[in-house]
C-alpha atoms as a PDB file:
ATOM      1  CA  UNK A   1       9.742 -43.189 132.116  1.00  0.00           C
ATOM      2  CA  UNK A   2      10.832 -41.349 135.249  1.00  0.00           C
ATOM      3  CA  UNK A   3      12.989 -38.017 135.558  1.00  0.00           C
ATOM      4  CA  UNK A   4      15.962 -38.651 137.875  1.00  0.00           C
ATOM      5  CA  UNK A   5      17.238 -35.810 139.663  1.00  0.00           C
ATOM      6  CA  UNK A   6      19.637 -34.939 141.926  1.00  0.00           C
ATOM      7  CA  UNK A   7      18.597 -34.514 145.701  1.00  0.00           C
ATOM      8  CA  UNK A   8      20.823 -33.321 147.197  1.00  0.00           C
ATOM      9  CA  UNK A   9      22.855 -29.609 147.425  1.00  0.00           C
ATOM     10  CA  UNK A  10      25.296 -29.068 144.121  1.00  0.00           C
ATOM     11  CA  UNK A  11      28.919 -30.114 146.362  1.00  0.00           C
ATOM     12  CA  UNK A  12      30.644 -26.998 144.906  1.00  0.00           C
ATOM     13  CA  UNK A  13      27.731 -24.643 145.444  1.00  0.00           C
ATOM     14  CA  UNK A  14      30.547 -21.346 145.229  1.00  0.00           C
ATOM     15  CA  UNK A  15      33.006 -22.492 142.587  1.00  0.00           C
ATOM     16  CA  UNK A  16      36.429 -20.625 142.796  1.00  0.00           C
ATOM     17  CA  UNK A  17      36.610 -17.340 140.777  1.00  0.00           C
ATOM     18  CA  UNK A  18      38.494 -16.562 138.383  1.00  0.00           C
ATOM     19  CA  UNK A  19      42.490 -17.359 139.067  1.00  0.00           C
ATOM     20  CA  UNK A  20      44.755 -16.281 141.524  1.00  0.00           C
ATOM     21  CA  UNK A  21      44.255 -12.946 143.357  1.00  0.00           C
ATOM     22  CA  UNK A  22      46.948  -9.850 142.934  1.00  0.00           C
ATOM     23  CA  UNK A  23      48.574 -10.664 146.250  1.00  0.00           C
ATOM     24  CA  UNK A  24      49.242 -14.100 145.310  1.00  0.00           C
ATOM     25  CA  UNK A  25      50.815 -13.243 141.430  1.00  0.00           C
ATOM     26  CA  UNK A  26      52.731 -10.592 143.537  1.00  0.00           C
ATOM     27  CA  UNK A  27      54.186 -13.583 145.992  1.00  0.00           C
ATOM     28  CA  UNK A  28      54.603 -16.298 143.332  1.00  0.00           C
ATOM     29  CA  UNK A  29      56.554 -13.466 141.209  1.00  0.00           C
ATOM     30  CA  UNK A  30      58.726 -12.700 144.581  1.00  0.00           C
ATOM     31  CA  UNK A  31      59.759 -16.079 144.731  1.00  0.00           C
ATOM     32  CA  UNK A  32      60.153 -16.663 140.827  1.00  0.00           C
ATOM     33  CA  UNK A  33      64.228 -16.075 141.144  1.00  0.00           C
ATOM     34  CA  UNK A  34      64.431 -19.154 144.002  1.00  0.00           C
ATOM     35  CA  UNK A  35      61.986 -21.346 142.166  1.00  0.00           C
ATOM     36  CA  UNK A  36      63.649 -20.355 138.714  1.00  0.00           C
ATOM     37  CA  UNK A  37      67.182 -21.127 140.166  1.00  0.00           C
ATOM     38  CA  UNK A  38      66.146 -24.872 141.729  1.00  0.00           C
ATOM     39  CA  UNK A  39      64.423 -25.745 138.308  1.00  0.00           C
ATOM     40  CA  UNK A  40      68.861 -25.286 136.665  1.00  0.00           C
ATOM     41  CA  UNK A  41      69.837 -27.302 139.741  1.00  0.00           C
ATOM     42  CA  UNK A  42      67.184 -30.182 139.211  1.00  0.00           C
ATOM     43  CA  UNK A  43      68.505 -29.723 135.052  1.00  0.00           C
ATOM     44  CA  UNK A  44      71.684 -30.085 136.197  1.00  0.00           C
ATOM     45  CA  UNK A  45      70.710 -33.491 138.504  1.00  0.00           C
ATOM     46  CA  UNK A  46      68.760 -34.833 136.178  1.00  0.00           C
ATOM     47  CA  UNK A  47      71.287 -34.746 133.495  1.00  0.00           C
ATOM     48  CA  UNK A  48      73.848 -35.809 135.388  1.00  0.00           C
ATOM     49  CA  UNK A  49      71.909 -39.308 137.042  1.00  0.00           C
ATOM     50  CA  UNK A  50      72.931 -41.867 133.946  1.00  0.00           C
ATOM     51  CA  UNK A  51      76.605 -41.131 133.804  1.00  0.00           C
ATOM     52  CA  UNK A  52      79.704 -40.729 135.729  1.00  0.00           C
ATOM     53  CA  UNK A  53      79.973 -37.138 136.858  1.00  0.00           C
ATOM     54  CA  UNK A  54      82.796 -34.734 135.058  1.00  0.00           C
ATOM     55  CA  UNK A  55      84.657 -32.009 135.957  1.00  0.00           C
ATOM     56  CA  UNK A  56      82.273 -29.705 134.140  1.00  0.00           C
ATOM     57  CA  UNK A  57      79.496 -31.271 135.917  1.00  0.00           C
ATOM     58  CA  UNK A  58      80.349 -30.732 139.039  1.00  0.00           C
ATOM     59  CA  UNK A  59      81.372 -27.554 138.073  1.00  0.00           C
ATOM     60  CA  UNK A  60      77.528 -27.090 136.850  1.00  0.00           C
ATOM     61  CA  UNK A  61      76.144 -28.873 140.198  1.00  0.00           C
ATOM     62  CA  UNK A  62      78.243 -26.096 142.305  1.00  0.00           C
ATOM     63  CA  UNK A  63      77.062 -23.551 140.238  1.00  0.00           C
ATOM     64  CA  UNK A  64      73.685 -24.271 140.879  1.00  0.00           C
ATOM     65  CA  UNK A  65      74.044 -25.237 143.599  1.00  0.00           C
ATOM     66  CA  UNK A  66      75.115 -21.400 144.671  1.00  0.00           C
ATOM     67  CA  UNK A  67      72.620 -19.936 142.571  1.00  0.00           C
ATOM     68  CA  UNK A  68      70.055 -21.653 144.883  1.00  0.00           C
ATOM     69  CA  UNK A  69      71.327 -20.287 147.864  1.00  0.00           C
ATOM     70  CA  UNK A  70      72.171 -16.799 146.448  1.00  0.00           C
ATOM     71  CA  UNK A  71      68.299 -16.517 145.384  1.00  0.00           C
ATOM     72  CA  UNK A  72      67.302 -17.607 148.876  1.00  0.00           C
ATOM     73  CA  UNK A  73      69.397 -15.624 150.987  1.00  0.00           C
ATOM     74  CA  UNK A  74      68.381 -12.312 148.569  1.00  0.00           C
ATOM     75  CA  UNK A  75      64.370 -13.536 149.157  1.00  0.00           C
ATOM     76  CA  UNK A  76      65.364 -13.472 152.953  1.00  0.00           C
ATOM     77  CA  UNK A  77      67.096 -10.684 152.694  1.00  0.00           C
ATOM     78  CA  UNK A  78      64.167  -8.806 151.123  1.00  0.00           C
ATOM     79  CA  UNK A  79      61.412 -10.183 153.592  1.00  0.00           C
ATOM     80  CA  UNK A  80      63.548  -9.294 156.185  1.00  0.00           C
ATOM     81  CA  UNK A  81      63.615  -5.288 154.670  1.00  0.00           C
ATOM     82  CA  UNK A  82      59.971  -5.277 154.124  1.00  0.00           C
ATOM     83  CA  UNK A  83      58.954  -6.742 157.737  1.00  0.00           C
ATOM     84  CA  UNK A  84      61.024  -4.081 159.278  1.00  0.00           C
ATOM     85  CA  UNK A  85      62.951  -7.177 160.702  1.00  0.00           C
ATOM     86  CA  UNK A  86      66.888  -7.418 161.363  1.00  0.00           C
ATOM     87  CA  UNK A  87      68.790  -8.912 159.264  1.00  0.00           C
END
């Protein structure tokens, strides 16, 4: 019986170490306010797709809705500070 082996160069010859570098935990933790306040507003969708929409649900989807923008324009806001840029 023969030995088959592989001829050719292992595809991943450097896999990826370890996880995510410092700088990137520091950006995805930046951003964890936007992406925390468009998970509520897709909650607030999703819940709201099967039935006829309320007064407290659109209440909710406005909410959200502001939340979303509120965490955006403070992200801006903050890039803008640390760039130096005008806001």
């Amino acid at each position: 019986m023969k030995n088959i082996a592989a001829l050719q160069a292992v595809v991943t010859a450097n896999p990826p170490v370890g996880g995510p570098t410092a700088v990137e935990l520091e950006a995805i933790e930046a951003e964890m306010p936007v992406i925390s306040a468009e998970v509520e507003l897709l909650d607030v969708q999703i819940s709201v797709l099967d039935r006829p929409i309320t007064e407290v649900d659109a209440r909710r989807l406005r909410r959200a809705r502001r939340k979303v923008l509120a965490a955006r324009r403070d992200q801006l806001n903050r890039n803008s500070v640390q760039t130096g840029g005008a806001a």
